[in-house]
C-alpha atoms as a PDB file:
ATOM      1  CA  UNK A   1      -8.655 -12.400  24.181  1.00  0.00           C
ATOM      2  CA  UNK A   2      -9.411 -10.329  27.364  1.00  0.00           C
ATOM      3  CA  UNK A   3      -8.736  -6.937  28.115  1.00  0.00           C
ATOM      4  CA  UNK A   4      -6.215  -7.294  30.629  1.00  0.00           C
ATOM      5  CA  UNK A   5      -3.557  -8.755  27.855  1.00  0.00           C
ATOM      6  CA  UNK A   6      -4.647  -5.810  25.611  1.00  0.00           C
ATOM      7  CA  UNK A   7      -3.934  -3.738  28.613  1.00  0.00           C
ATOM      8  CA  UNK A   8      -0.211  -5.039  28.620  1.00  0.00           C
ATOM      9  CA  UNK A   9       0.335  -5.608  25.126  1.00  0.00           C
ATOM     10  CA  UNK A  10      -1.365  -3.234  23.564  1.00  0.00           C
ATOM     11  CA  UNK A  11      -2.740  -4.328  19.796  1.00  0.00           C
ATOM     12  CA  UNK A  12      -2.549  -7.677  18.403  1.00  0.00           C
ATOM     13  CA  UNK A  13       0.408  -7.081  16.331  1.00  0.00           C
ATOM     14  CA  UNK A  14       1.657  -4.946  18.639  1.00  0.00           C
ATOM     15  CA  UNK A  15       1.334  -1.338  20.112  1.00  0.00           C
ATOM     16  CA  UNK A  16       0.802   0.496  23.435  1.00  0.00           C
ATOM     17  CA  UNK A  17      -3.146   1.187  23.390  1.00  0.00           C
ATOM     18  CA  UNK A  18      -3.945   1.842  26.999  1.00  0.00           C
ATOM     19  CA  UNK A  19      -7.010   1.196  28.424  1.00  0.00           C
ATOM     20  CA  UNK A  20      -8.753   4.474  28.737  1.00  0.00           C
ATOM     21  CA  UNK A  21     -11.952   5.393  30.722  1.00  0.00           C
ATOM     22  CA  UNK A  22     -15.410   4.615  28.574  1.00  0.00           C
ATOM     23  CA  UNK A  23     -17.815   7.338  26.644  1.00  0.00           C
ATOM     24  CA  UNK A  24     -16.959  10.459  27.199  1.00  0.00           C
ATOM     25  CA  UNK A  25     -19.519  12.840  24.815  1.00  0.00           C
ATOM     26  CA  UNK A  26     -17.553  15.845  23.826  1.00  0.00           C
ATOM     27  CA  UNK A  27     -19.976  19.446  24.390  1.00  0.00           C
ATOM     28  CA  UNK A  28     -18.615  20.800  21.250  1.00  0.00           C
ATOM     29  CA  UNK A  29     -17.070  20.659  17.820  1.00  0.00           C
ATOM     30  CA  UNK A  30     -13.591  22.852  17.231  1.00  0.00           C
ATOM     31  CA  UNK A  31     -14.250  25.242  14.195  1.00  0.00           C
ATOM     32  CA  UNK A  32     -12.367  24.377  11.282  1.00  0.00           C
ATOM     33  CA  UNK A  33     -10.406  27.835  10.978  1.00  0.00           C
ATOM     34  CA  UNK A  34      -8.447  26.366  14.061  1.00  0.00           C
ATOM     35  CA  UNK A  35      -7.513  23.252  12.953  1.00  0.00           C
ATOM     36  CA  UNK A  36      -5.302  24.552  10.117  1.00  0.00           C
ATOM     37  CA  UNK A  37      -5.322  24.857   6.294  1.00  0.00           C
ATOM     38  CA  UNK A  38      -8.263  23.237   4.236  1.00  0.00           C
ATOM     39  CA  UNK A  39      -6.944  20.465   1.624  1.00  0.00           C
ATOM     40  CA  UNK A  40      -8.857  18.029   0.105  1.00  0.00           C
ATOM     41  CA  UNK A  41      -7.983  14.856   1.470  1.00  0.00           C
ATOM     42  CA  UNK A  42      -6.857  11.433  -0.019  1.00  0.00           C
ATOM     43  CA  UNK A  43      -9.804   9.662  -0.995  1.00  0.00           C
ATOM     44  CA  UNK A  44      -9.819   6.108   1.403  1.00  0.00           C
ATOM     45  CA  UNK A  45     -11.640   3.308   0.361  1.00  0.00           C
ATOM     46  CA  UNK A  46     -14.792   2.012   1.996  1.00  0.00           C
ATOM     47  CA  UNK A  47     -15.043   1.034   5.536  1.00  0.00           C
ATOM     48  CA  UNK A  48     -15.468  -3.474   6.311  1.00  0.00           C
ATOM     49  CA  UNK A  49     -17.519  -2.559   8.958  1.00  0.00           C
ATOM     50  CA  UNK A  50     -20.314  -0.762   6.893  1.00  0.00           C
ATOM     51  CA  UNK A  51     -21.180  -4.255   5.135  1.00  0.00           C
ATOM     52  CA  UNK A  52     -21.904  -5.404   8.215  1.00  0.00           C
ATOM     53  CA  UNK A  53     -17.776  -7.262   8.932  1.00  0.00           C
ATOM     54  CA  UNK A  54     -16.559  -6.798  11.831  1.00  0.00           C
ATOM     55  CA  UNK A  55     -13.717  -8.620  14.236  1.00  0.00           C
ATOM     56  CA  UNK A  56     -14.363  -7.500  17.857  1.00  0.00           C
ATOM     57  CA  UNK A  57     -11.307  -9.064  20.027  1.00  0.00           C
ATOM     58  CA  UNK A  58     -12.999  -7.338  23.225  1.00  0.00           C
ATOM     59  CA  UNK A  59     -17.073  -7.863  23.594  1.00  0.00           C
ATOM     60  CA  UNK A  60     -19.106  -5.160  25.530  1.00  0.00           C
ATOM     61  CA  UNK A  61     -20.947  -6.023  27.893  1.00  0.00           C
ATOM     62  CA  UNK A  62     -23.941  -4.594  30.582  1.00  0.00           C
ATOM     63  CA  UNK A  63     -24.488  -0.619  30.514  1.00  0.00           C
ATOM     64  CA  UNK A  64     -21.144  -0.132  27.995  1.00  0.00           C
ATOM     65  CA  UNK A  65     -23.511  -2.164  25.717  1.00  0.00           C
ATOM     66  CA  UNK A  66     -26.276   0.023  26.235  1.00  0.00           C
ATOM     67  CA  UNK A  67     -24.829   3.515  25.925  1.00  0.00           C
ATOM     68  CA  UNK A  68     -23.588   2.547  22.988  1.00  0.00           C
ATOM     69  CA  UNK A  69     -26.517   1.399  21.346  1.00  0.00           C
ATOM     70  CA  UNK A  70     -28.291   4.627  22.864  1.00  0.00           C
ATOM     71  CA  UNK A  71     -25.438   6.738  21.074  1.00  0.00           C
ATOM     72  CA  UNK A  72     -25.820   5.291  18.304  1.00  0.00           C
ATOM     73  CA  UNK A  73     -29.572   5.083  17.863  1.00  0.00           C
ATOM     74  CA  UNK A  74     -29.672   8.772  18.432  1.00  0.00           C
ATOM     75  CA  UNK A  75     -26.911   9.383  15.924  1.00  0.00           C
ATOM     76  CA  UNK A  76     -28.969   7.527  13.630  1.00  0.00           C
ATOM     77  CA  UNK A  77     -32.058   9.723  13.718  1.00  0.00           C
ATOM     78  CA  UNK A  78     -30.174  13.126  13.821  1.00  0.00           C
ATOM     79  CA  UNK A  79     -31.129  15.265  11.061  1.00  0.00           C
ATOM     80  CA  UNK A  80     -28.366  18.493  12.343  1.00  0.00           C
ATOM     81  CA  UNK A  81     -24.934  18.014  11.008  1.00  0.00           C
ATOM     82  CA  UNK A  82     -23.392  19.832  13.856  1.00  0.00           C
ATOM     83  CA  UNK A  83     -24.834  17.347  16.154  1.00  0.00           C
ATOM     84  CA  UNK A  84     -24.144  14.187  13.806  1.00  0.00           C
ATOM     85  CA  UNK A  85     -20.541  15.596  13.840  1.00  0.00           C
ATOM     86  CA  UNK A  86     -20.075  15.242  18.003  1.00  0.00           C
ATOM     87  CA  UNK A  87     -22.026  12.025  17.735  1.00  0.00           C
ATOM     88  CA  UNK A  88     -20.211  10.074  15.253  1.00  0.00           C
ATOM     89  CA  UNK A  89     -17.001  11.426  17.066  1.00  0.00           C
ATOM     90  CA  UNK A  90     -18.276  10.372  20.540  1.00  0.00           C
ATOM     91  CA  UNK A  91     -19.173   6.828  18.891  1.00  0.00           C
ATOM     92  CA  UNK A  92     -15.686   6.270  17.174  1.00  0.00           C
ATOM     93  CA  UNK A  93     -14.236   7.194  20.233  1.00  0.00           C
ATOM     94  CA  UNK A  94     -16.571   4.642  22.484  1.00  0.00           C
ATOM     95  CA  UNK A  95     -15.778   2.062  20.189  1.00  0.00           C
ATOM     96  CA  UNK A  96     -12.180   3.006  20.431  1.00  0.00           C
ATOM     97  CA  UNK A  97     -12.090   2.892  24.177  1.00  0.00           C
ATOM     98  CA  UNK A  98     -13.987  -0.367  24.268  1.00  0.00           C
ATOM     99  CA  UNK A  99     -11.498  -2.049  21.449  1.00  0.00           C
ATOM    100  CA  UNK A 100     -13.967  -2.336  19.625  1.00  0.00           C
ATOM    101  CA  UNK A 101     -11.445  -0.675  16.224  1.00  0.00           C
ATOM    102  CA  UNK A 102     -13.622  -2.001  13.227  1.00  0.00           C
ATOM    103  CA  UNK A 103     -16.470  -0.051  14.749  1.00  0.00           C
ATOM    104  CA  UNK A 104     -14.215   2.909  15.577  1.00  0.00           C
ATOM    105  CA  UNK A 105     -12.765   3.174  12.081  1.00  0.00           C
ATOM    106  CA  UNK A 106     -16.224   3.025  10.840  1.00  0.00           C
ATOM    107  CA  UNK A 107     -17.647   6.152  12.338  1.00  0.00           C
ATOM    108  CA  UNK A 108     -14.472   7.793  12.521  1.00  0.00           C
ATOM    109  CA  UNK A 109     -14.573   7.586   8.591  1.00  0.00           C
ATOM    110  CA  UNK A 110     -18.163   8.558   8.539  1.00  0.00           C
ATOM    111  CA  UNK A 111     -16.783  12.124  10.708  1.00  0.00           C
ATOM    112  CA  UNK A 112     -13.889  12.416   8.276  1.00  0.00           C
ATOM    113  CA  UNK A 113     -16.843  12.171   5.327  1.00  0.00           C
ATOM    114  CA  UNK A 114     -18.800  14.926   7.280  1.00  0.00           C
ATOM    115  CA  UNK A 115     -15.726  17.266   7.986  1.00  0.00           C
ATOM    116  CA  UNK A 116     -13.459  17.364   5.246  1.00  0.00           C
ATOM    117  CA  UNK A 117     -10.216  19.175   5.158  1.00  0.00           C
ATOM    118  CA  UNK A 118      -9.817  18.616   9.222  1.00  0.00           C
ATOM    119  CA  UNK A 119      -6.125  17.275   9.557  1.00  0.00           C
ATOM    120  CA  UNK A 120      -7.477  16.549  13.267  1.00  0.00           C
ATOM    121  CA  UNK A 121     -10.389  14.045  11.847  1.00  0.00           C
ATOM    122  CA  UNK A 122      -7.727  12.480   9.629  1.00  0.00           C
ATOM    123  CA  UNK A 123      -5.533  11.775  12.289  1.00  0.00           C
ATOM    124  CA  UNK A 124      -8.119  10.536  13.984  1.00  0.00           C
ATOM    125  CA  UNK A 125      -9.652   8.248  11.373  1.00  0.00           C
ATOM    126  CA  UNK A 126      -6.268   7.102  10.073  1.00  0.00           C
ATOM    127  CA  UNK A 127      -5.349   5.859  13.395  1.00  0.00           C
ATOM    128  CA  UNK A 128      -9.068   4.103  14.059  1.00  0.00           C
ATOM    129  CA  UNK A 129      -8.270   2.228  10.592  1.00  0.00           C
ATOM    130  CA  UNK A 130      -4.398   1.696  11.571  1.00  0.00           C
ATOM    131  CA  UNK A 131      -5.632  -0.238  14.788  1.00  0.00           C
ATOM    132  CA  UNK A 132      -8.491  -2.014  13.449  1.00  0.00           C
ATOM    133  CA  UNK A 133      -5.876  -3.276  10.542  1.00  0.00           C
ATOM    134  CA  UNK A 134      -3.496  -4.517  13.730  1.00  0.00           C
ATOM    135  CA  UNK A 135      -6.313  -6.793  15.162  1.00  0.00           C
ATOM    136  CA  UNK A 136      -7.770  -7.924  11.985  1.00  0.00           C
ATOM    137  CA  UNK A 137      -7.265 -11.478  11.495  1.00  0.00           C
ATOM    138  CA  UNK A 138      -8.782 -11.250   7.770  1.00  0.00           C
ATOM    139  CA  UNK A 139      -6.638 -10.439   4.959  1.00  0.00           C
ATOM    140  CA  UNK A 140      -9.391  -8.852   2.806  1.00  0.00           C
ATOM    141  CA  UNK A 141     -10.376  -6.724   5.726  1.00  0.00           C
ATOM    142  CA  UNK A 142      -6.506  -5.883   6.616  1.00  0.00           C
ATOM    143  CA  UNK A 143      -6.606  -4.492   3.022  1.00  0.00           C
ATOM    144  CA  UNK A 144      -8.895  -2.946   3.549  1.00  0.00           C
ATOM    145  CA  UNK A 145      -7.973  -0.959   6.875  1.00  0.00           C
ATOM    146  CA  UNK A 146      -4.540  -0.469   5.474  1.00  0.00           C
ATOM    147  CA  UNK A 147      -5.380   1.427   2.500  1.00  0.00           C
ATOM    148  CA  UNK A 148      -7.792   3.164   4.538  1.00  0.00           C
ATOM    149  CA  UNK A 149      -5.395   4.716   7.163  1.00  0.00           C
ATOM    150  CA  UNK A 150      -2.593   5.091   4.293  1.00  0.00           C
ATOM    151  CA  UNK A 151      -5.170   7.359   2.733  1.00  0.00           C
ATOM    152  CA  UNK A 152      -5.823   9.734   5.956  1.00  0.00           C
ATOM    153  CA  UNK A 153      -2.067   9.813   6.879  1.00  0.00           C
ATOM    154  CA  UNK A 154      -0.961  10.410   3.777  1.00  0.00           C
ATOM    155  CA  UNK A 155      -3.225  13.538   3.652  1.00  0.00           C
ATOM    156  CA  UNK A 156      -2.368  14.377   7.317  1.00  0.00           C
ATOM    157  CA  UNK A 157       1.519  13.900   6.039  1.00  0.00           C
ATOM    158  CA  UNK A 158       0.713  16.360   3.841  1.00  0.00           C
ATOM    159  CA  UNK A 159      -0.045  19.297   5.995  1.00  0.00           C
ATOM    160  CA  UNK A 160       1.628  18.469   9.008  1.00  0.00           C
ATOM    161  CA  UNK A 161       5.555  16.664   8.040  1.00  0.00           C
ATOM    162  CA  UNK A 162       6.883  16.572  10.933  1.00  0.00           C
ATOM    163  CA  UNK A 163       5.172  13.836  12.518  1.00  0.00           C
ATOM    164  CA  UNK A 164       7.454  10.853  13.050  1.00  0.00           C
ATOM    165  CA  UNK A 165       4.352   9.353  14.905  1.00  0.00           C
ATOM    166  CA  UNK A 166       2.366   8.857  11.821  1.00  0.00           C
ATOM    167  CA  UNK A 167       5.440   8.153   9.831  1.00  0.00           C
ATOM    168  CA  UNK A 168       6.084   5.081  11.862  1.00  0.00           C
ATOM    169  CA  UNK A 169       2.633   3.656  11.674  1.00  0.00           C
ATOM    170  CA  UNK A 170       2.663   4.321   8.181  1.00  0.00           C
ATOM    171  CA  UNK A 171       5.764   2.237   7.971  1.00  0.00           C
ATOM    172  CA  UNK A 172       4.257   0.088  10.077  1.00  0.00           C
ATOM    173  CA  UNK A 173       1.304   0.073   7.157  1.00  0.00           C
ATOM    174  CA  UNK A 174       4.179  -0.389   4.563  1.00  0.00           C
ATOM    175  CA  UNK A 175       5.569  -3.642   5.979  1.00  0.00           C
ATOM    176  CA  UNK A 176       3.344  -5.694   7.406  1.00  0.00           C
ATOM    177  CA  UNK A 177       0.786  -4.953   4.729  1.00  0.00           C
ATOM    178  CA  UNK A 178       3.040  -5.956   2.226  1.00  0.00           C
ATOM    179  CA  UNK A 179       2.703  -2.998   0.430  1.00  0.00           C
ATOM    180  CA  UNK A 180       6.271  -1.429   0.353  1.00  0.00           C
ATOM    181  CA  UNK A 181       8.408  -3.347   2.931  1.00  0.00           C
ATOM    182  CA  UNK A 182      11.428  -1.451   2.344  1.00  0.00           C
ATOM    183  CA  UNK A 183       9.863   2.024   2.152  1.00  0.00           C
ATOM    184  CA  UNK A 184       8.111   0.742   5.593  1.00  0.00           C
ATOM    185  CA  UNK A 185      11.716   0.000   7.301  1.00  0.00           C
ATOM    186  CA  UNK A 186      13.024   3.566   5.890  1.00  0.00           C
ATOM    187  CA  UNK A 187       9.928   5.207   7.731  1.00  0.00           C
ATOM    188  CA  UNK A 188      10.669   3.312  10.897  1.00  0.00           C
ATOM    189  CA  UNK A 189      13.945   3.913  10.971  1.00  0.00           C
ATOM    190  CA  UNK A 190      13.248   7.843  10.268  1.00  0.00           C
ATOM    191  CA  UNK A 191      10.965   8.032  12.345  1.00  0.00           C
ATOM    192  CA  UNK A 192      13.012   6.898  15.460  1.00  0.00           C
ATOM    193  CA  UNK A 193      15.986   8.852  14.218  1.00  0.00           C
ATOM    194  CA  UNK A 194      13.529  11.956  14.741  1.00  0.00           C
ATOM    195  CA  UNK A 195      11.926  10.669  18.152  1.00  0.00           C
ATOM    196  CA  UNK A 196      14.646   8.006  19.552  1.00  0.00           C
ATOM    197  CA  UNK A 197      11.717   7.741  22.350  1.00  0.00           C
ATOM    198  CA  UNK A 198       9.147   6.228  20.227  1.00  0.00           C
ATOM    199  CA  UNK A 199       9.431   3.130  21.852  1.00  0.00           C
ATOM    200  CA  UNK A 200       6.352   1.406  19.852  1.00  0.00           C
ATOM    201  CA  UNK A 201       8.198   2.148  16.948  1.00  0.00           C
ATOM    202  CA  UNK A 202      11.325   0.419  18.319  1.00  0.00           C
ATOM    203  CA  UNK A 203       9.638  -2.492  19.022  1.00  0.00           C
ATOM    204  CA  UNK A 204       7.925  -2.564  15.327  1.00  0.00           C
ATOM    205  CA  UNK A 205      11.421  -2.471  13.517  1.00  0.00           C
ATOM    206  CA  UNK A 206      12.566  -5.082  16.012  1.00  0.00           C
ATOM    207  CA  UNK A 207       9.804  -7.267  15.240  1.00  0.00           C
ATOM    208  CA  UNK A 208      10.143  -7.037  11.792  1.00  0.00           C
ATOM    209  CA  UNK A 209      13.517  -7.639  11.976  1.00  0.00           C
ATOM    210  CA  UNK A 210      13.442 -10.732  13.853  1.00  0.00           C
ATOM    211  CA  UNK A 211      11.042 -11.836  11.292  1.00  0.00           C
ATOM    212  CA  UNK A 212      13.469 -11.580   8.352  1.00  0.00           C
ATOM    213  CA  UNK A 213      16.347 -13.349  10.780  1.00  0.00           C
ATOM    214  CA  UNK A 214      18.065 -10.495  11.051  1.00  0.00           C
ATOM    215  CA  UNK A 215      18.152 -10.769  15.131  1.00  0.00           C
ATOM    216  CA  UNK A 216      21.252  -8.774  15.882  1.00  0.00           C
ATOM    217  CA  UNK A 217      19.941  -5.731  14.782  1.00  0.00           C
ATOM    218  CA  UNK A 218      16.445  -7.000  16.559  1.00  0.00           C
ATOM    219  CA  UNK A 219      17.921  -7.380  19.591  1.00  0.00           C
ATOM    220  CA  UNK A 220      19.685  -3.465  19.256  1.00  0.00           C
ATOM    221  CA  UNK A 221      16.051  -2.433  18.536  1.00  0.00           C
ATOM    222  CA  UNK A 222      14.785  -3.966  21.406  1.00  0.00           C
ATOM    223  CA  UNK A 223      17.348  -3.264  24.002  1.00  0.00           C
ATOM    224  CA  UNK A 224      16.905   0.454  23.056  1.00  0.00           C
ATOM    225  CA  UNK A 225      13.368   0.416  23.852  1.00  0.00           C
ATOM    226  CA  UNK A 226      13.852  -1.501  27.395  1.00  0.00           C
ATOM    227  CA  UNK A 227      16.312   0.899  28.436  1.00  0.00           C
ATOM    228  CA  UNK A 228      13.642   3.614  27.692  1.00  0.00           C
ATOM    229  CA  UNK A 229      10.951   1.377  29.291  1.00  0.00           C
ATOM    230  CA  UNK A 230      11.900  -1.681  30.840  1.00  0.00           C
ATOM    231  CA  UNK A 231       8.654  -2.799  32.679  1.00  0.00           C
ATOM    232  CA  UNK A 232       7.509  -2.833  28.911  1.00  0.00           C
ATOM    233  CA  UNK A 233       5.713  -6.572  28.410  1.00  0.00           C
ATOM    234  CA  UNK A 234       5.913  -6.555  24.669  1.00  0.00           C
ATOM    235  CA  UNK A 235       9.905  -5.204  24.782  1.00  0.00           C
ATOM    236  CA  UNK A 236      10.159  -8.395  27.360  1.00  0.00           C
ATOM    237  CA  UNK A 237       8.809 -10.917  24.987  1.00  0.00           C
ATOM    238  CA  UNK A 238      10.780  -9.853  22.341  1.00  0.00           C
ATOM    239  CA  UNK A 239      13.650  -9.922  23.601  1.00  0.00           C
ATOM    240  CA  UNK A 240      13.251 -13.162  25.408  1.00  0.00           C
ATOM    241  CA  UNK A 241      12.540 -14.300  22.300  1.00  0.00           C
ATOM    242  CA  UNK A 242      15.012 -12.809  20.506  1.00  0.00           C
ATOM    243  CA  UNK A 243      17.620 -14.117  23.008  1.00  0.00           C
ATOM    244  CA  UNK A 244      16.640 -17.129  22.434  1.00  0.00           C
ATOM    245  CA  UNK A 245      16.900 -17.511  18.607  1.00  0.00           C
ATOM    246  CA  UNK A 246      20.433 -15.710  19.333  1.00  0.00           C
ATOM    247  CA  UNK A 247      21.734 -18.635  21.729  1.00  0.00           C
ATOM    248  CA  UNK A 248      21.500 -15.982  24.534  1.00  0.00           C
ATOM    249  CA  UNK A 249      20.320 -18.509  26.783  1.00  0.00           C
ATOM    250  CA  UNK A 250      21.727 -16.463  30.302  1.00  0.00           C
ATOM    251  CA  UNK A 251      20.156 -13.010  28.960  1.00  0.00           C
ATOM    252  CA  UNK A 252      17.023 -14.771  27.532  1.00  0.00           C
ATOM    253  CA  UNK A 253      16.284 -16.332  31.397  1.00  0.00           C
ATOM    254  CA  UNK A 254      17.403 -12.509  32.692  1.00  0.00           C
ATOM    255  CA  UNK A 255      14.622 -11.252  30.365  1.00  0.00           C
ATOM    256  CA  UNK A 256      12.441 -13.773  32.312  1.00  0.00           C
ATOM    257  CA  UNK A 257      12.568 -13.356  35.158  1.00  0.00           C
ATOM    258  CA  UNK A 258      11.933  -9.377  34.175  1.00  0.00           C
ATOM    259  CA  UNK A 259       9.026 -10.533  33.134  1.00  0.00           C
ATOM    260  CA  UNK A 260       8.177 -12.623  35.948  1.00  0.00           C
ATOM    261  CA  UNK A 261       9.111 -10.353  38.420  1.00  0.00           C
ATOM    262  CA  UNK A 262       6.210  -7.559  37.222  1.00  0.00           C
ATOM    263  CA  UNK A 263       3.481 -10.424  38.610  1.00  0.00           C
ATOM    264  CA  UNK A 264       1.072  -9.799  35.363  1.00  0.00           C
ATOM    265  CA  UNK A 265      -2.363 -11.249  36.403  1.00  0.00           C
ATOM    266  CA  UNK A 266      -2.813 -12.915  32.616  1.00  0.00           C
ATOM    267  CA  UNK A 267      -3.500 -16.035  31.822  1.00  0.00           C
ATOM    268  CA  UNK A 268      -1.782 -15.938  28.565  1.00  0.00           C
ATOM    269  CA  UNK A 269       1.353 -14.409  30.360  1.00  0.00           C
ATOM    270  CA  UNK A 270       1.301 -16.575  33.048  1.00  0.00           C
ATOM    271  CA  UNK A 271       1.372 -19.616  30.575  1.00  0.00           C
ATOM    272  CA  UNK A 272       3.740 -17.854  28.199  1.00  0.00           C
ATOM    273  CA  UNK A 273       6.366 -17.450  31.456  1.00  0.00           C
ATOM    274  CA  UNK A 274       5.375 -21.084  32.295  1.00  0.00           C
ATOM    275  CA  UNK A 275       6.141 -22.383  29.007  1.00  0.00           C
ATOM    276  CA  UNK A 276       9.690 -20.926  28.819  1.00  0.00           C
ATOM    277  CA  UNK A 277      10.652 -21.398  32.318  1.00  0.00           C
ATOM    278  CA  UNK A 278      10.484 -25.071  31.280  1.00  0.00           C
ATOM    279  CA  UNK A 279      12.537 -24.318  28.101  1.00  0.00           C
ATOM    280  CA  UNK A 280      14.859 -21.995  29.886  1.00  0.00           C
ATOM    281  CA  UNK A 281      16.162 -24.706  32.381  1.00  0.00           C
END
């Protein structure tokens, strides 16, 4: 899968990860007096990618290649923990940027390790974990990554409540991991009731609505996130989709030709238009 259709889509299973500028080494680590109150954290289980697993969607390539392999191969040798600290965070957020998660969660979890009781690492290392559990295609490894970000954002919950962004991936966590599907479509739903403009969110509880054939309520879900962001690719699938399994055959080709109309250089778009252009006549 290229980077373009991450670009659009976001993750695999869904989400809005832009496509930010590459390796950007931080000068300095923030104290820990500023980040809050100390609490022990919820322990997470161990990382895939430290056995050596790991599910790159996106390859690097050329000098991105090579600056990481310098980072890491002088985060490797570093014997000052204030210096490991802005290296492992400059890695996990290289890896990040290249969408490269597995790797990401992996160092990210090695800077939680280093700075405990930062609600900034956890957020941080939860939401390396949360992404590399949205691309994994493994269901040992999704365990894995799920139980690993429902550790950090539980203990990020715990200091900071009033984050309906963590609360929806959590729910997302809940759901789609299998772990507490109801409990998952309360968060969601909490979540949006608290930020109605957390348009990833939307889209999660629509997709996970349309999975269960509920596709009225999908299509509410949906509709509420294009009319917050209607250039939104994901929002557009869905909802051409869900039009369709609704009989919605005139608002299904509207939802189209949306699509269409936004000329997405992708070849999986392209044949995805293609494909129901032909099933739309």
């Amino acid at each position: 899968m290229n980077r373009s259709l991450f670009t659009k889509l976001g993750l695999a299973v869904a989400g809005g990860l832009a496509v930010w500028g590459l390796f950007s080494l931080p000068r300095t680590v923030v104290k820990d007096e500023k980040k809050g109150p100390i609490v022990k954290p919820n322990t997470p289980p161990s990382n895939p990618a430290d056995s050596g697993s790991t599910e790159h969607m996106v390859s690097l390539e050329g000098e991105e290649q090579k600056r990481v392999d310098s980072l890491t191969f002088a985060y490797q040798g570093l014997s000052d923990s204030e210096k490991k600290l802005i290296f492992a965070d400059s890695l996990g957020s290289a890896y990040a940027r290249a969408m490269q998660f597995d790797s990401s969660a992996k160092y990210y979890g090695e800077l939680a390790q280093m700075a405990p009781g930062r609600a900034d690492v956890w957020e941080k290392a939860g939401t390396s974990a949360y992404r590399a559990f949205r691309v994994s295609q493994r269901a040992t490894t999704r365990k894995s990554y799920a139980e690993q970000a429902m550790a950090y954002f539980d203990s990020l919950l715990n200091v900071q409540p009033n984050r309906p962004d963590i609360k929806a991936k959590k729910g997302v966590l809940l759901v789609a991991g299998q772990i507490a599907p109801m409990q998952g479509i309360g968060l969601l739903k909490e979540a949006i009731a608290e930020d109605p403009n957390n348009v990833e969110a939307r889209l999660d509880l629509g997709e996970f609505q349309l999975t269960v054939n509920k596709v009225d309520l999908a299509l509410v879900s949906i509709n509420e996130a294009l009319s917050r962001e209607p250039s939104n690719v994901r929002a557009l699938l869905l909802a051409i989709r869900a039009n369709k399994e609704a009989g919605n055959t005139n608002e299904a080709r509207q939802r189209l030709m949306q699509l269409k109309n936004l000329s997405i250089d992708d070849p999986y778009i392209k044949s995805v238009i293609q494909a129901n252009e032909k099933e739309l006549q």
